[in-house]
Every structure is written in C-alpha cells, then in structure tokens.
Protein backbone atom coordinates (compact mmCIF):
# COMPACT_ATOMS: atom_id res chain seq x y z
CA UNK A 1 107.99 38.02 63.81
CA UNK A 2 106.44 34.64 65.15
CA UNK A 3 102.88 33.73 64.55
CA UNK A 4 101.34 33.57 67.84
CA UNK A 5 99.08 30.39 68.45
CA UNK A 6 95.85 30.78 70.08
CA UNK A 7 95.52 34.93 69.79
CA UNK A 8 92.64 35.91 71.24
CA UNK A 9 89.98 39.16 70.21
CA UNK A 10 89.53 40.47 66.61
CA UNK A 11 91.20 42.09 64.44
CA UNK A 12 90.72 45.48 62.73
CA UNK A 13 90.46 43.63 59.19
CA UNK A 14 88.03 40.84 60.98
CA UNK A 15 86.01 43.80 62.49
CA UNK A 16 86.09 45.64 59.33
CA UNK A 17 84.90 42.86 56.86
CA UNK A 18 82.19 41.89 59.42
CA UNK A 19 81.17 45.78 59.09
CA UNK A 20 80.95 45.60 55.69
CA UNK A 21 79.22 42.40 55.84
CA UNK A 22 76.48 43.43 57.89
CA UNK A 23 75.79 46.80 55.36
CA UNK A 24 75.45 44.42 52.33
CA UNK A 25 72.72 42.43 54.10
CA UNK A 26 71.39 45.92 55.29
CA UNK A 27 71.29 47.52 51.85
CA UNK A 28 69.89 44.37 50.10
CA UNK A 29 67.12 44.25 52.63
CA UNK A 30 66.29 47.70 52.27
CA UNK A 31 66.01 47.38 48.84
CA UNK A 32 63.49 44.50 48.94
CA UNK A 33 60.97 45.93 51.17
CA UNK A 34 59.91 48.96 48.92
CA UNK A 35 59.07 46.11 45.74
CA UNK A 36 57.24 44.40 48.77
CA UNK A 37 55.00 47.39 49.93
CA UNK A 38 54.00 47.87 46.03
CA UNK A 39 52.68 44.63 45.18
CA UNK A 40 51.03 44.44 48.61
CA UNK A 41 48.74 47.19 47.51
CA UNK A 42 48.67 46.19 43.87
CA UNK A 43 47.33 43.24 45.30
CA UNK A 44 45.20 44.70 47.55
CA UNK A 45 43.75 47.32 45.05
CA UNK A 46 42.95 44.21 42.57
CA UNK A 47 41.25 42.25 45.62
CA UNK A 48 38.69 45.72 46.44
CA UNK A 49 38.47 45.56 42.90
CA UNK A 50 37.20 42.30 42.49
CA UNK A 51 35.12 42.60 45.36
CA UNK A 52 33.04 45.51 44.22
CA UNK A 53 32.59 43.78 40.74
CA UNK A 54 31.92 40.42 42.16
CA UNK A 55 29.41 42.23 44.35
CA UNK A 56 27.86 44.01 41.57
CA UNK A 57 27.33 41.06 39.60
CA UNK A 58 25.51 39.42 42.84
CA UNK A 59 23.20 42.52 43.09
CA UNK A 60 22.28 41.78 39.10
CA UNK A 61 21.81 37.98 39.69
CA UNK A 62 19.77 38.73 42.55
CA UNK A 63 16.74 40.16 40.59
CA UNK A 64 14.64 38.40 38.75
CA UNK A 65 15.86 37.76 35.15
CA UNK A 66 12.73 40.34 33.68
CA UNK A 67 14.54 43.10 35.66
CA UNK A 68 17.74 43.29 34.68
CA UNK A 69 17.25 45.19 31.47
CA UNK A 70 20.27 45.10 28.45
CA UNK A 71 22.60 47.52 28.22
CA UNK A 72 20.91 50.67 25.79
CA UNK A 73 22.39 49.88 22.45
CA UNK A 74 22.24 53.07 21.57
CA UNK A 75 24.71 54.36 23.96
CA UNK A 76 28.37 55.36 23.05
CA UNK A 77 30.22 53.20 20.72
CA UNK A 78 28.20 49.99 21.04
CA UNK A 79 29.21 47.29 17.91
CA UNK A 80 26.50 46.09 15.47
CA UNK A 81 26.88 42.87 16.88
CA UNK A 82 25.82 44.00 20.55
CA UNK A 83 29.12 42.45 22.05
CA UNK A 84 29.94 43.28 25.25
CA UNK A 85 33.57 42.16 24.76
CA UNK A 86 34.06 45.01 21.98
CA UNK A 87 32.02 47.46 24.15
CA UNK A 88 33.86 50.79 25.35
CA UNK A 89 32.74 51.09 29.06
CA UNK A 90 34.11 54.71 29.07
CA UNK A 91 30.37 55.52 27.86
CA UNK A 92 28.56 53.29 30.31
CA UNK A 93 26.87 54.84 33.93
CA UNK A 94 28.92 53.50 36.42
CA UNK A 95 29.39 53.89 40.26
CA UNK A 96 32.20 55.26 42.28
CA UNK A 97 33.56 54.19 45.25
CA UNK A 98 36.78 55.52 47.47
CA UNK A 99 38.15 53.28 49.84
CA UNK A 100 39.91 55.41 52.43
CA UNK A 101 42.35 52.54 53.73
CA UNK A 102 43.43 52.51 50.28
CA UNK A 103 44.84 56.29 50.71
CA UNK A 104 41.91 57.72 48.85
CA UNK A 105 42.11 54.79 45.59
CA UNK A 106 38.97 55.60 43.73
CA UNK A 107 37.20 52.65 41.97
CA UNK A 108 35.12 52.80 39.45
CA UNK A 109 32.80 50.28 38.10
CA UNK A 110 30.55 49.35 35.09
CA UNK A 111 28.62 46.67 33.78
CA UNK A 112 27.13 45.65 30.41
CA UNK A 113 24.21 43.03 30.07
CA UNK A 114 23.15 41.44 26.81
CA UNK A 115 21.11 38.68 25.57
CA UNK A 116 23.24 36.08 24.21
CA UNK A 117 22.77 32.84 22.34
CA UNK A 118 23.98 29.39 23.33
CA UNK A 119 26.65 28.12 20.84
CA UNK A 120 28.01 25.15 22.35
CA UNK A 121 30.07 23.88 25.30
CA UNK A 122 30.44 27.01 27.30
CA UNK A 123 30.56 29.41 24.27
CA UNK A 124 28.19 31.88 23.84
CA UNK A 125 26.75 34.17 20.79
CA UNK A 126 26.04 38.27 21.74
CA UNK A 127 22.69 39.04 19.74
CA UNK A 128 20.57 42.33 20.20
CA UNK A 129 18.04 43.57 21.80
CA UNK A 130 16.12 43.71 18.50
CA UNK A 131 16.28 40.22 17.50
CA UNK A 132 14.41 39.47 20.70
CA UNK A 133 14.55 37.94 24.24
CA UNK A 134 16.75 35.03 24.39
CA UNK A 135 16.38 33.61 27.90
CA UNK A 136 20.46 34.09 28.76
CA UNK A 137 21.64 37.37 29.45
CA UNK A 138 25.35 38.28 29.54
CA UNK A 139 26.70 40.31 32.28
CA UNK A 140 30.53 42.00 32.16
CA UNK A 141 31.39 44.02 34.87
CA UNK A 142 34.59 46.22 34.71
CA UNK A 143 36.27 47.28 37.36
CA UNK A 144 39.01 50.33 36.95
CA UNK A 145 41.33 51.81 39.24
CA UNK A 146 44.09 54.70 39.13
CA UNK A 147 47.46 55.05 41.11
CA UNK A 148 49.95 57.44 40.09
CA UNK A 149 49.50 57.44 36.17
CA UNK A 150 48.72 53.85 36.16
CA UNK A 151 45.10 52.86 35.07
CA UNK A 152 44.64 49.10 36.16
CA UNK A 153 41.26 47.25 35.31
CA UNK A 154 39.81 44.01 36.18
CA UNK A 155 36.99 42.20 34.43
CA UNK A 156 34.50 39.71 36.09
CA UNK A 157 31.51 38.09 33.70
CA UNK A 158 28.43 35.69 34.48
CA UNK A 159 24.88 34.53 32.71
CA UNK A 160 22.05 35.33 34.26
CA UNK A 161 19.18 32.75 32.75
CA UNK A 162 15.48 32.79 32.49
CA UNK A 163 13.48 30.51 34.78
C-alpha cells in the first residue's frame, strides 16, 4: 500500500493521543488547585492572626506605661525567673474572636507583660515583679488557632518603656 503525500484530517491514533494529552494536563491541574486553596487559608488564618495580636499589642502600647500592669506571677505555671518565653499561656485570660469569612476559625489570644532588664544590644533580662519596677516592660502576645485537628500559633513581642 503506497504512502499517500499530503493526507489531509486526523487520525484515530492522532485524535486519541491528543485525548489523552489533554486528561494529563486536566488531572495535573486538578490536583494542584486543592494544595492551592489550603495554603491560601493557612495563609490567611496566620495574617487574622497576626492582626489581632499586632492589634493587641497596639492597645497595650497605647496606655501609659503605669497602666499596663505585669502578668500575676502567681498564675498557672509561671517560672521562678518570671520569663515570658517559658510561660504556659494555656493559664493566661485571653480573648476570643470568630471570624465568620474564615468558616467559623476561632482565634484566641493572650498576652504576658513583664519587667525586664536591659542586657546589651537588643537582649533583654525577665526579672519579677518583686525585685521592683524596671522602666521596660516585656509584652508577648500569642495568638492560637484550630482547623481540623491542627492547632497553629503565632507569636508577636514588643517593649513598652517608661517615659
């Protein structure tokens, strides 16, 4: 059988690989767009989340320095040292907020505040209530967040100082 020259129109095989073609590229796709969707909202759960602890720390630094009292040392597991860093927040009064264009994402959020000590370049020492006022005041604010059985948390921190 000759070859014909010039043959015009496609082939079943031609139309068939093009098929198949076209439903890898689907698939693939499809595939892609559900890892998409989740770390659009993981990233916009961490952005409320900063914005509720960057606006609690504003509301601290907005009073004047005499107002914003430490965080009771006497509450939950606080460390002899009076670290916020090694405090557990799970103890701590906090505020809860549920964004509803989050699908209901509740948001909790908690802050600790102690006096601290200048120790150098931007290094700081925690001290207690008890060994007195020392004109810087440490503020941690933790954020927390729950989706599905994931617990996510974010952590902001600034120094509020004495005038």
């Amino acid at each position: 059988m000759p070859l014909i020259q010039n043959q015009k129109g496609i082939s079943l095989i031609e139309l068939l690989l093009g098929f198949v073609l076209v439903a890898g590229v689907m698939v693939t796709l499809s595939l892609a767009f559900p890892t998409n969707n989740k770390n659009l909202a993981q990233n916009q759960h961490r952005w409320v989340a900063t914005s509720l602890a960057n606006n609690q720390i504003q509301s601290l630094k907005s009073q004047p320095y005499d107002f914003v009292d430490t965080t009771d040392v006497s509450r939950g597991a606080f460390n002899a040292t009076c670290d916020c860093n090694q405090f557990d927040f799970a103890s701590l009064p906090s505020t809860s907020t549920t964004n509803a264009s989050m699908l209901g994402t509740n948001f909790t959020v908690a802050s600790c505040v102690n006096f601290v000590t200048p120790a150098g370049g931007n290094t700081w020492t925690p001290q207690c209530s008890t060994i007195g006022d020392t004109g810087y005041k440490h503020i941690l604010i933790k954020a927390y967040w729950t989706v599905g059985t994931s617990t996510s948390v974010i952590t902001q921190e600034s120094m509020l100082t004495r005038s």
